[in-house]
N, C-alpha and C. Protein backbone atom coordinates (compact mmCIF):
# COMPACT_ATOMS: atom_id res chain seq x y z
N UNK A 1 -26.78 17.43 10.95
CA UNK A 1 -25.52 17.67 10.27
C UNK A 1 -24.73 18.70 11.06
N UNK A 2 -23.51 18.78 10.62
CA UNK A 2 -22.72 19.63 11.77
C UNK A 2 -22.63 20.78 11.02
N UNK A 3 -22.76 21.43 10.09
CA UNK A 3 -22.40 22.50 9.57
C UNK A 3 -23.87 22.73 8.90
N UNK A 4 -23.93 24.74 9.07
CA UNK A 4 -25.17 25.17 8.57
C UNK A 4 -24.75 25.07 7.06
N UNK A 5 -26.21 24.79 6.11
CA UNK A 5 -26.18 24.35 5.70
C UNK A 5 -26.20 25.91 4.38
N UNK A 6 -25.20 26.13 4.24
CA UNK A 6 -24.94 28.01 3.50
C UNK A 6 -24.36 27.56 2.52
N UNK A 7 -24.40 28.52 1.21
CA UNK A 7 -23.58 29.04 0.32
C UNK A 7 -22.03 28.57 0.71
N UNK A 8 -21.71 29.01 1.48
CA UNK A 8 -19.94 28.67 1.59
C UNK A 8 -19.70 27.59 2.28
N UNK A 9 -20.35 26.71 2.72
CA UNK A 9 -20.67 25.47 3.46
C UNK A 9 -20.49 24.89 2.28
N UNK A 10 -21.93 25.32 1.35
CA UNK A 10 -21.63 24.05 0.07
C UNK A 10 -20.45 24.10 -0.75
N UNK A 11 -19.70 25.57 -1.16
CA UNK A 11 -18.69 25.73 -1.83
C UNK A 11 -17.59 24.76 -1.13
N UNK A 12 -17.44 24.72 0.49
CA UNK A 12 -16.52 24.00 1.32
C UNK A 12 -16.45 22.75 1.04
N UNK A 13 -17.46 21.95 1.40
CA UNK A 13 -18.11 20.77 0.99
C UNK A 13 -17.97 19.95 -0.77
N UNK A 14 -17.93 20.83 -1.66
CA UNK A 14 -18.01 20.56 -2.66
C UNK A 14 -16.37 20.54 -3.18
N UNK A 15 -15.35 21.73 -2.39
CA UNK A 15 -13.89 21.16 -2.03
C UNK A 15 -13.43 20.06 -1.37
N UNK A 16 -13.92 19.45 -0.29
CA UNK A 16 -13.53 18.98 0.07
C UNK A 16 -13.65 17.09 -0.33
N UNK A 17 -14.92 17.06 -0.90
CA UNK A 17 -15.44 16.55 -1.92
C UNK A 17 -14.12 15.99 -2.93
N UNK A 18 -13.96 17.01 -3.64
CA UNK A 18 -13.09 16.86 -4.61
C UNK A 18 -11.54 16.23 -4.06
N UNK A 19 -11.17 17.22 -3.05
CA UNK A 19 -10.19 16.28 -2.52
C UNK A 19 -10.39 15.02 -1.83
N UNK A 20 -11.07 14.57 -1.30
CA UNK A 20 -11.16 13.51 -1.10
C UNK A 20 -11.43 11.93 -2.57
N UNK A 21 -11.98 12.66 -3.24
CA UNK A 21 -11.91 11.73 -4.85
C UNK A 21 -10.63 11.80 -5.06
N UNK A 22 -10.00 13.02 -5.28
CA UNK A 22 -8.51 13.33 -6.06
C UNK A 22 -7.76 12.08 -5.14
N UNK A 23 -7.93 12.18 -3.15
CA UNK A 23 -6.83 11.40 -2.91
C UNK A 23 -7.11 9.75 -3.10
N UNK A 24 -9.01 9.62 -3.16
CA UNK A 24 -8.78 8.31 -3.49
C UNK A 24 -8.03 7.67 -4.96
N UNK A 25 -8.19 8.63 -5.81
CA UNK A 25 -7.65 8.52 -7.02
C UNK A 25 -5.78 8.21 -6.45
N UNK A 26 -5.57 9.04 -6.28
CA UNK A 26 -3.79 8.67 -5.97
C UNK A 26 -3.62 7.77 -5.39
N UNK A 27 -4.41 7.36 -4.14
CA UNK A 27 -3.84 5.86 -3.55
C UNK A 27 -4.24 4.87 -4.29
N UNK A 28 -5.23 4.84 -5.00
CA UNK A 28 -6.00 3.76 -5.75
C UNK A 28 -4.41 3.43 -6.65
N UNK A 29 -4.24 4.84 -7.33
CA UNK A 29 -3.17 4.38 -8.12
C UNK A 29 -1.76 3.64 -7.51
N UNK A 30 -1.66 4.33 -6.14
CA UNK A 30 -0.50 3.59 -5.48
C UNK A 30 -0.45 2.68 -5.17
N UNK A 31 -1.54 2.17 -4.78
CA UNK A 31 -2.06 0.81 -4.44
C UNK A 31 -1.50 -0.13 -5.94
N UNK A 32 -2.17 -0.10 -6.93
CA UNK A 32 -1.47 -0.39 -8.49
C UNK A 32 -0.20 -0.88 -8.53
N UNK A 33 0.50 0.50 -8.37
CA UNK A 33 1.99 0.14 -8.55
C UNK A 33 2.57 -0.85 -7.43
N UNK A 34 2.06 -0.13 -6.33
CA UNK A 34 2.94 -1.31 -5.21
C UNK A 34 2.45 -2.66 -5.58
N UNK A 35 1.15 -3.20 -5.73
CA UNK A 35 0.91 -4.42 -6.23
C UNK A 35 1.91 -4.80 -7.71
N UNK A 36 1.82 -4.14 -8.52
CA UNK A 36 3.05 -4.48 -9.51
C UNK A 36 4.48 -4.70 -9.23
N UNK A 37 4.89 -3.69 -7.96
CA UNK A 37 5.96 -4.13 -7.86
C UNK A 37 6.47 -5.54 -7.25
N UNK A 38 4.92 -5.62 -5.94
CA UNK A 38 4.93 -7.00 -5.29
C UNK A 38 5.24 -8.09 -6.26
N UNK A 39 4.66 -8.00 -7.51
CA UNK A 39 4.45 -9.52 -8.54
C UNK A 39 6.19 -9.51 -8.80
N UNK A 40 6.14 -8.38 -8.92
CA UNK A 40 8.11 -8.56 -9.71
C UNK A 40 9.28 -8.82 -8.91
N UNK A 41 8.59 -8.23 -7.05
CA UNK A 41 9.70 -8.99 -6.28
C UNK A 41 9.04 -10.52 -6.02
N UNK A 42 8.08 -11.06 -6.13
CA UNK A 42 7.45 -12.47 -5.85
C UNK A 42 8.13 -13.23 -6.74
N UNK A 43 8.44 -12.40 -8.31
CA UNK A 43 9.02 -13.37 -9.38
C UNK A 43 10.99 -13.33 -8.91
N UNK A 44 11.27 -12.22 -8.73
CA UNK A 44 13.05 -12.61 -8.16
C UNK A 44 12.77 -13.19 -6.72
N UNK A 45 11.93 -13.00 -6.30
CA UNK A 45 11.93 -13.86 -4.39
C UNK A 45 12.03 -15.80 -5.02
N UNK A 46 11.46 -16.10 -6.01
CA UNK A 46 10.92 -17.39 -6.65
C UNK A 46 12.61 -17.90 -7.47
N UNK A 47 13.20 -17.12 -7.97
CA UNK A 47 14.23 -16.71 -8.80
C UNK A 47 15.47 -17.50 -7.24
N UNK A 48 15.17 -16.08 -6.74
CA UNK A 48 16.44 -16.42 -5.69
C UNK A 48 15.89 -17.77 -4.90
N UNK A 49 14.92 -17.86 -4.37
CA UNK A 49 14.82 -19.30 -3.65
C UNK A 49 15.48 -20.44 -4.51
N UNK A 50 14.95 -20.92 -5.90
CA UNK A 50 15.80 -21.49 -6.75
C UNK A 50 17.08 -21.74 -6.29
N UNK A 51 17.67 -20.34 -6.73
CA UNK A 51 19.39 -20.71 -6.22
C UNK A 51 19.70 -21.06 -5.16
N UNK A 52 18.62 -20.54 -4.09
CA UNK A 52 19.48 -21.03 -2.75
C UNK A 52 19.23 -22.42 -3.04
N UNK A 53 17.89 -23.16 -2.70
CA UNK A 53 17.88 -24.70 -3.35
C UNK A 53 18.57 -25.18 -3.86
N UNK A 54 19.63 -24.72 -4.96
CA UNK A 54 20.61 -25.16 -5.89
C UNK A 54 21.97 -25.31 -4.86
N UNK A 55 22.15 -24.03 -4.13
CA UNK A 55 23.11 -24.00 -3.52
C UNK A 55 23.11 -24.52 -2.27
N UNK A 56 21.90 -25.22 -1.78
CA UNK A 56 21.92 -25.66 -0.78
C UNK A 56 22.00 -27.27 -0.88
N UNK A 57 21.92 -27.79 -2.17
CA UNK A 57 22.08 -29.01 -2.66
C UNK A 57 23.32 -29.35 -3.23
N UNK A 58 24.23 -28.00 -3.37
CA UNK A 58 25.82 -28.62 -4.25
C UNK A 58 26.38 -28.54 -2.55
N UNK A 59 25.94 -27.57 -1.29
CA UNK A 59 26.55 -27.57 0.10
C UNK A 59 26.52 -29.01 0.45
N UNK A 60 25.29 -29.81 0.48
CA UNK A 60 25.11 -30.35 1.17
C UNK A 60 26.31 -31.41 0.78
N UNK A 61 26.33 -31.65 -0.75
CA UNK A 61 26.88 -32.60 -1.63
C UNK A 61 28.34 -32.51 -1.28
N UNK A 62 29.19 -31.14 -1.33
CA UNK A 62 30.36 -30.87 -0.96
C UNK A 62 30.85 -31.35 0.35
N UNK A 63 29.58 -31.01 1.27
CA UNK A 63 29.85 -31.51 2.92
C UNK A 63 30.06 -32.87 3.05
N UNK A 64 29.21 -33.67 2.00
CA UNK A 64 29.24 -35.54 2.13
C UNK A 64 30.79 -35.19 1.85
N UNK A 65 31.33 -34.90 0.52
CA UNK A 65 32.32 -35.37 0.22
C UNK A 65 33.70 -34.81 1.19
N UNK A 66 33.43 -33.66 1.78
CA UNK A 66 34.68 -33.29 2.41
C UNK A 66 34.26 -34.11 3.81
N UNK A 67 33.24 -34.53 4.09
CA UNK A 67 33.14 -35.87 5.73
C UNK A 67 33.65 -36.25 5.20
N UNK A 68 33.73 -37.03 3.95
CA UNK A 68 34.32 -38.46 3.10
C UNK A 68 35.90 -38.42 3.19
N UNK A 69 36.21 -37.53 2.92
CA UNK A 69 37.65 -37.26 2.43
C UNK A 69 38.42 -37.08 3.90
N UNK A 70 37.74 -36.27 5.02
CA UNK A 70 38.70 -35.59 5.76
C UNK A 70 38.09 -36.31 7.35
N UNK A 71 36.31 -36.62 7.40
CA UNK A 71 36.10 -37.47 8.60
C UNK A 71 35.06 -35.61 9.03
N UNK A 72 33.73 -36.40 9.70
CA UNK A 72 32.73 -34.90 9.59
C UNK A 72 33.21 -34.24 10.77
N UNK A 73 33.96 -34.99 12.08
CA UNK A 73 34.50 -33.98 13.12
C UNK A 73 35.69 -33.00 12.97
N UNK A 74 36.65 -33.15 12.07
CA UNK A 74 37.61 -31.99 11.52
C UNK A 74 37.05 -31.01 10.47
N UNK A 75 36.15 -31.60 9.66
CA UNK A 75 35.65 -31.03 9.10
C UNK A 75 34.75 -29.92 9.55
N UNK A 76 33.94 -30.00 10.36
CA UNK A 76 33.24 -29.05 11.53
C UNK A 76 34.20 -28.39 12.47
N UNK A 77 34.95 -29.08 13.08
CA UNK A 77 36.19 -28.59 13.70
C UNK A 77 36.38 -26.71 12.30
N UNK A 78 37.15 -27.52 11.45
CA UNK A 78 37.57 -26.58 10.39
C UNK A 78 36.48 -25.41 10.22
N UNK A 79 35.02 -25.48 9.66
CA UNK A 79 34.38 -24.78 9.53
C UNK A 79 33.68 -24.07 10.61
N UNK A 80 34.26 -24.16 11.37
CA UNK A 80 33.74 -23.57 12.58
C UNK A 80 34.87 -22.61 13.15
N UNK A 81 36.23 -22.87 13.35
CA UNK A 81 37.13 -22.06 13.80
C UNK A 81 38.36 -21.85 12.42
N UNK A 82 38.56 -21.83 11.40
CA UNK A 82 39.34 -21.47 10.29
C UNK A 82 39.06 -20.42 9.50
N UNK A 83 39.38 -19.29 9.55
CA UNK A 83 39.04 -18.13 8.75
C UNK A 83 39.30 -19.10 6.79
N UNK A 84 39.42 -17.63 6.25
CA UNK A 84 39.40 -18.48 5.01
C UNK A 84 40.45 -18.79 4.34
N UNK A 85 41.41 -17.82 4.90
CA UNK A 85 43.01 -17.64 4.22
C UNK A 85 43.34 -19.33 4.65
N UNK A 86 43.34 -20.11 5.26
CA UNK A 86 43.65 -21.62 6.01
C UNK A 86 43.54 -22.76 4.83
N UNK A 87 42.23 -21.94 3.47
CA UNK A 87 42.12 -23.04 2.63
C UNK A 87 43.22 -23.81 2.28
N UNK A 88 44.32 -23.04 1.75
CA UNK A 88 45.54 -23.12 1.01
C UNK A 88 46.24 -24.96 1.54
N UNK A 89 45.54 -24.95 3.20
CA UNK A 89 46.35 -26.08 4.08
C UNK A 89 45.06 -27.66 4.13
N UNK A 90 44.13 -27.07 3.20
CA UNK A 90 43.29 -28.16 3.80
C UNK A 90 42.66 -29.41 2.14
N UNK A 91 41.87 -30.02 2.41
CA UNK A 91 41.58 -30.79 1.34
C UNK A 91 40.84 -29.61 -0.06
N UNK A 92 40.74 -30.61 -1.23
CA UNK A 92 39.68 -29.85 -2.26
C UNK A 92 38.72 -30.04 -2.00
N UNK A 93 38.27 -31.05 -1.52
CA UNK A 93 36.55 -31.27 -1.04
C UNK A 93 35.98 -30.36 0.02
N UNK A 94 37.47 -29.84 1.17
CA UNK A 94 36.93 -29.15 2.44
C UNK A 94 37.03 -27.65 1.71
N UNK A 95 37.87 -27.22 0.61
CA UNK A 95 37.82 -26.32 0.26
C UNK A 95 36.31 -25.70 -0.46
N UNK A 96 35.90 -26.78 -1.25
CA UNK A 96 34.49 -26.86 -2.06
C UNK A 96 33.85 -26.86 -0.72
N UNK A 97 33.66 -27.51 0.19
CA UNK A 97 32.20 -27.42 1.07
C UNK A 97 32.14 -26.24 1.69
N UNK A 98 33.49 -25.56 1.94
CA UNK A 98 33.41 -23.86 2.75
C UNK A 98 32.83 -23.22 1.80
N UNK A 99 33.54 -23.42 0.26
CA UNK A 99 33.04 -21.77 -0.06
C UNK A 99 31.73 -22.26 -1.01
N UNK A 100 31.12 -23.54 -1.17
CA UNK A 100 29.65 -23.76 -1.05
C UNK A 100 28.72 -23.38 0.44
N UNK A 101 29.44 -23.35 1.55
CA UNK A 101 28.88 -23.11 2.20
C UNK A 101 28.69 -21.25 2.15
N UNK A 102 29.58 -20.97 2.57
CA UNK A 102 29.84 -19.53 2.23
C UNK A 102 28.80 -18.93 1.30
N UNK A 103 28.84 -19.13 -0.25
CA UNK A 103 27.55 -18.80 -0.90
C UNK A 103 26.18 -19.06 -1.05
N UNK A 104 26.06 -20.04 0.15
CA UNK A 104 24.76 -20.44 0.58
C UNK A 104 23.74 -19.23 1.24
N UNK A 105 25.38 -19.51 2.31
CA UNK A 105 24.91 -18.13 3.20
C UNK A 105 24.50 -16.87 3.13
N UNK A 106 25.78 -16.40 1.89
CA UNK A 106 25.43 -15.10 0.88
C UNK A 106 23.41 -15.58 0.75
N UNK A 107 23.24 -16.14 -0.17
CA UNK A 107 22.07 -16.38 -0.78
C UNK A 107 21.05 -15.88 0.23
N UNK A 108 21.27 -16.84 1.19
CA UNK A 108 20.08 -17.13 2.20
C UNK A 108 20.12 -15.98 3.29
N UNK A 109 21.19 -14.94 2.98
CA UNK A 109 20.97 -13.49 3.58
C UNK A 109 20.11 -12.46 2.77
N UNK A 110 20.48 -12.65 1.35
CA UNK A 110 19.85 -12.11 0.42
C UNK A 110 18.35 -12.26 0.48
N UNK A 111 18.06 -13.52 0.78
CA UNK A 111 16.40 -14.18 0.27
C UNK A 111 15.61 -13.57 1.89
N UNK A 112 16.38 -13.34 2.82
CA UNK A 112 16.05 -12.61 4.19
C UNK A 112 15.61 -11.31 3.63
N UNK A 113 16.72 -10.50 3.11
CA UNK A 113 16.12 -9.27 3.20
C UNK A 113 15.21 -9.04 1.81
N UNK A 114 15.14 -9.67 1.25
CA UNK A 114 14.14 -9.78 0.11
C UNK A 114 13.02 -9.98 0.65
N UNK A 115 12.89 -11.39 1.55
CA UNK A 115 11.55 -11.32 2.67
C UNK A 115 10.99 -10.14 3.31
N UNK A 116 12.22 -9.89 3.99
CA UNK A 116 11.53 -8.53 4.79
C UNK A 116 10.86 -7.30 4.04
N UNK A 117 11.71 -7.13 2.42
CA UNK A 117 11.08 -6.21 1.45
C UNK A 117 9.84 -6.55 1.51
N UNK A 118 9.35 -7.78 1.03
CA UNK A 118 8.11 -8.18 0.31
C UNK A 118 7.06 -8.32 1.48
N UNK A 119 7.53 -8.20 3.02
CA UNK A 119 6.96 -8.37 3.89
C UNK A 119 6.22 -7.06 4.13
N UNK A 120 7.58 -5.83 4.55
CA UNK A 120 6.69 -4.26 4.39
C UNK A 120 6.20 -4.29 3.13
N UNK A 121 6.33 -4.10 1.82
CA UNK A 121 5.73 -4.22 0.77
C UNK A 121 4.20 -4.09 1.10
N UNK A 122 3.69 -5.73 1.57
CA UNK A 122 2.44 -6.28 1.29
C UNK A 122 1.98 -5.38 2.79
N UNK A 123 2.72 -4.94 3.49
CA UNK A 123 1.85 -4.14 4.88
C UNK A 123 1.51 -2.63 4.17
N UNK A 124 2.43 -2.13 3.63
CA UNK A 124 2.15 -0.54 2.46
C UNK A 124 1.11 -0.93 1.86
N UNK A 125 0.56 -2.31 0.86
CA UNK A 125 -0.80 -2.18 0.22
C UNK A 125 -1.54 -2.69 1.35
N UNK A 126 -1.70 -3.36 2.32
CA UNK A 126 -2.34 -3.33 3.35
C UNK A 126 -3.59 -1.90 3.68
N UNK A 127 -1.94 -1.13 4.15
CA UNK A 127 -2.54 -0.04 5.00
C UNK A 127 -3.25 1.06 3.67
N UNK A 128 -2.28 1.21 2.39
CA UNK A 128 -2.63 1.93 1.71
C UNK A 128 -4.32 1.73 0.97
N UNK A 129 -4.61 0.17 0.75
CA UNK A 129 -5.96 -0.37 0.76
C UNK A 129 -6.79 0.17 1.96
N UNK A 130 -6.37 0.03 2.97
CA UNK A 130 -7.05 0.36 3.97
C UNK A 130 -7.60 2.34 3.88
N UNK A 131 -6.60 2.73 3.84
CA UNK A 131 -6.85 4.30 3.22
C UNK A 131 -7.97 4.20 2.44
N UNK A 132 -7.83 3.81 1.05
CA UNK A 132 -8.65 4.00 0.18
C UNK A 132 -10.24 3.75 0.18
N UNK A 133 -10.12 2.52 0.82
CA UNK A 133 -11.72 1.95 0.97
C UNK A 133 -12.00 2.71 2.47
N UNK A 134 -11.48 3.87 3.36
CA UNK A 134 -12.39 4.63 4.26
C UNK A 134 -12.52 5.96 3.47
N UNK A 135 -11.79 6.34 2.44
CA UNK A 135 -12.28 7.20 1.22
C UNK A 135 -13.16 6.73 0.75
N UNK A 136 -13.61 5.72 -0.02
CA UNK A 136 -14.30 4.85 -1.05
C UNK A 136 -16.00 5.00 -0.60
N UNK A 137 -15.69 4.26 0.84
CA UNK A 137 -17.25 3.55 1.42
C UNK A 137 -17.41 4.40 2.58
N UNK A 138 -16.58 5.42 2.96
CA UNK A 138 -16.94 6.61 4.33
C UNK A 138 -16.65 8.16 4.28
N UNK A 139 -15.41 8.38 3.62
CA UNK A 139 -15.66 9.74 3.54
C UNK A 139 -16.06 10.27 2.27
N UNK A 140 -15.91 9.84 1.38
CA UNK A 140 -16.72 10.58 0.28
C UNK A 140 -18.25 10.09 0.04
N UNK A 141 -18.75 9.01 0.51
CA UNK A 141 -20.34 9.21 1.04
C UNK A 141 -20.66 10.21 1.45
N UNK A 142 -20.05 10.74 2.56
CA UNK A 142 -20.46 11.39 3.55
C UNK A 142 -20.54 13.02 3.11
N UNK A 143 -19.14 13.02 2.78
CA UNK A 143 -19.25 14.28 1.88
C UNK A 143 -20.79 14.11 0.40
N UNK A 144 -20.50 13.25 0.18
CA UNK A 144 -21.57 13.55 -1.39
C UNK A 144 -23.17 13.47 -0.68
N UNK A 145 -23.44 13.06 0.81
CA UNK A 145 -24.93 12.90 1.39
C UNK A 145 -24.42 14.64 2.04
N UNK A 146 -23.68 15.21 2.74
CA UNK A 146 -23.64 16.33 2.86
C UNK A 146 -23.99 17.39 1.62
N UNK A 147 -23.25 17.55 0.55
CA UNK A 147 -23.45 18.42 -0.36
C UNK A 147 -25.19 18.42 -0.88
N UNK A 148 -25.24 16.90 -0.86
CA UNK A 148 -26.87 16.55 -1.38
C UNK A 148 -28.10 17.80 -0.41
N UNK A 149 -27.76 17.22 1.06
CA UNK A 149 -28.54 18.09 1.87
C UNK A 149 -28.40 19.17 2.24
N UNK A 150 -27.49 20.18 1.68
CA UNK A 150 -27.26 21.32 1.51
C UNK A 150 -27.57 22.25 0.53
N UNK A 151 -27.56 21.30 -0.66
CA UNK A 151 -28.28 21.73 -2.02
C UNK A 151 -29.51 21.82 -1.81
N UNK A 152 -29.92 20.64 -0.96
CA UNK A 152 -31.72 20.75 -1.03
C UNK A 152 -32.19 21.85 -0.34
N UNK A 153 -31.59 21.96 0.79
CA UNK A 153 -31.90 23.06 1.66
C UNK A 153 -31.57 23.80 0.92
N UNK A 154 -30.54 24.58 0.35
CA UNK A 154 -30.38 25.90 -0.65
C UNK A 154 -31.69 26.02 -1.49
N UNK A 155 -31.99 24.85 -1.95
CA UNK A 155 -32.87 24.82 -3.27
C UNK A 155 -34.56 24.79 -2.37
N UNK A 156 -34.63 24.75 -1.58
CA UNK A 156 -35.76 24.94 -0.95
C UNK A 156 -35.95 26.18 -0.39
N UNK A 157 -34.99 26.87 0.21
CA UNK A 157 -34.90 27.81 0.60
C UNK A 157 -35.25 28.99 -0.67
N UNK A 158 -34.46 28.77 -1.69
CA UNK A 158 -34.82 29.39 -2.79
C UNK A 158 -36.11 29.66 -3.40
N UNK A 159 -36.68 28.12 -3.32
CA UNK A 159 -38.36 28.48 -3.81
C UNK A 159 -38.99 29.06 -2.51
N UNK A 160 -38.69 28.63 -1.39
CA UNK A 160 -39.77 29.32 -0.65
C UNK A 160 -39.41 30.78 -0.81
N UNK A 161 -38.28 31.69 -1.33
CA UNK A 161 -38.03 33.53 -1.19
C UNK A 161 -38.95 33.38 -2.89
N UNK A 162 -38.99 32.29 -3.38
CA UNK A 162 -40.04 32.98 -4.45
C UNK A 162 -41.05 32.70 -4.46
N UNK A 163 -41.53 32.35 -3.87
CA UNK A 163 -42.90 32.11 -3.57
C UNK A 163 -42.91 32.89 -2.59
N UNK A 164 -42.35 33.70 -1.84
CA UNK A 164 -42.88 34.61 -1.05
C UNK A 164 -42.59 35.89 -1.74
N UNK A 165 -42.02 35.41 -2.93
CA UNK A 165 -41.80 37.19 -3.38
C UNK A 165 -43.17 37.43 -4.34
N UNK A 166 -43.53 36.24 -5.12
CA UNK A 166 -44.92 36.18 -5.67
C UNK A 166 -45.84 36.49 -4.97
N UNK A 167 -45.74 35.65 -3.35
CA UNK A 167 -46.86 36.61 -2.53
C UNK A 167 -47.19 37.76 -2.23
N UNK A 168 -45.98 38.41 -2.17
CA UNK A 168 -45.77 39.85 -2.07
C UNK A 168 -46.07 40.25 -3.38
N UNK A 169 -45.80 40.57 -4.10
CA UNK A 169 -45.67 40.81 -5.70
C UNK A 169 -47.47 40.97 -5.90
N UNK A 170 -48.35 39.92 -5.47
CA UNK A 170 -49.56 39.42 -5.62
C UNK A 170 -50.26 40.48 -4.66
N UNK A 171 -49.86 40.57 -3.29
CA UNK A 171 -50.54 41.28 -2.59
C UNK A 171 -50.04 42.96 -2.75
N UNK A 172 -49.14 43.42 -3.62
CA UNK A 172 -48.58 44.81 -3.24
C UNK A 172 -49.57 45.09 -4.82
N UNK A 173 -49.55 44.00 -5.46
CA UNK A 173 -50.33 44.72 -6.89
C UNK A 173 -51.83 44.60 -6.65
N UNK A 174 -52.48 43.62 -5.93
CA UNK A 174 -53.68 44.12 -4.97
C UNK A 174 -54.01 45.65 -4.26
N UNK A 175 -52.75 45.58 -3.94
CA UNK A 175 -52.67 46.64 -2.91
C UNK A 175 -52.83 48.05 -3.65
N UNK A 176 -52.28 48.08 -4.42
CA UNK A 176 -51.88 49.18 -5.82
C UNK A 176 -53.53 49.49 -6.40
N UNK A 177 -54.17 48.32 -7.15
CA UNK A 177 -55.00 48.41 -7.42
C UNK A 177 -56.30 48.83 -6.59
N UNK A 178 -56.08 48.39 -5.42
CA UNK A 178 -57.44 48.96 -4.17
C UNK A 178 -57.15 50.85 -3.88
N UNK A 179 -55.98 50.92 -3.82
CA UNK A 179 -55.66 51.97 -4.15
C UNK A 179 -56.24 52.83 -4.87
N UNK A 180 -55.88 52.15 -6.65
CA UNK A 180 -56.52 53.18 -7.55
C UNK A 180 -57.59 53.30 -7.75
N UNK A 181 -58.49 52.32 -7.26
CA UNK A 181 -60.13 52.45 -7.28
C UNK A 181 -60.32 53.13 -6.61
């Protein structure tokens, strides 16, 4: 073991002990919450995919109808170089397929950075799991097989000063008595 095995060794040990429980206790708990929060962004990540699906099915629908109406090369033409103020000059169908397109896009920026949330998210209980179980299964073993063999040694050490104080004790009242004879 690396440390003698003393009185303030074990007091050390028996701190450090404790903090190491206390922090598995806090990540354990953090671990908790971030998993709770994961389920509640998994349920709006599920939520928003929906809409984009929705909105990616009235786009597509708008796009048939503004090819239909206007022919799909002006139509691309249009959505490709026409800011938005231009609607005012163009069909209702090309008007519906921009700004279906448009809130597609919104969506499917949204459902990005929602990904990327839920992506660090699940790397925080990752790593924070990872914390806990080298608390769990390595350092507080280690600490609780330390304190163990420090106690013993204290506690051995102890009987052997009394058993040598009995020896003494045994031989000085020998001693006393040869004396008084």
């Amino acid at each position: 073991m690396d440390q003698a095995p003393t009185k303030s060794n074990l007091i050390r040990c028996k701190q450090n002990l404790a903090m190491a429980r206390q922090a598995y206790n806090l990540l354990d708990q953090k671990r908790k919450v971030l998993i709770q929060e994961l389920a509640q962004l998994k349920e709006e990540a599920a939520k928003l995919q929906a809409k984009v699906n929705k909105a990616q099915k009235l786009a597509e629908l708008s796009r048939i109808q503004a090819d239909i109406a206007m022919g799909s090369d002006r139509v691309d033409e249009f959505i490709i170089n026409s800011p938005l103020k231009a609607l005012a000059s163009t069909s209702i169908a090309l008007d519906e397929a921009y700004l279906r397109l448009s809130e597609l896009t919104k969506l499917q920026n949204e459902m990005a950075e929602l990904d990327e949330t839920l992506h660090r998210l699940q790397n925080n209980i990752r790593k924070t799991q990872k914390r806990a179980n080298a608390l769990q299964y390595i350092v507080i073993p280690r600490h609780e097989t330390r304190l163990r063999f420090i106690q013993n040694f204290l506690e051995e050490r102890e009987r052997d000063g009394f058993v040598r104080m009995k020896v003494v004790k045994a031989a000085t009242k020998k001693s006393n008595q040869a004396h008084t004879h």
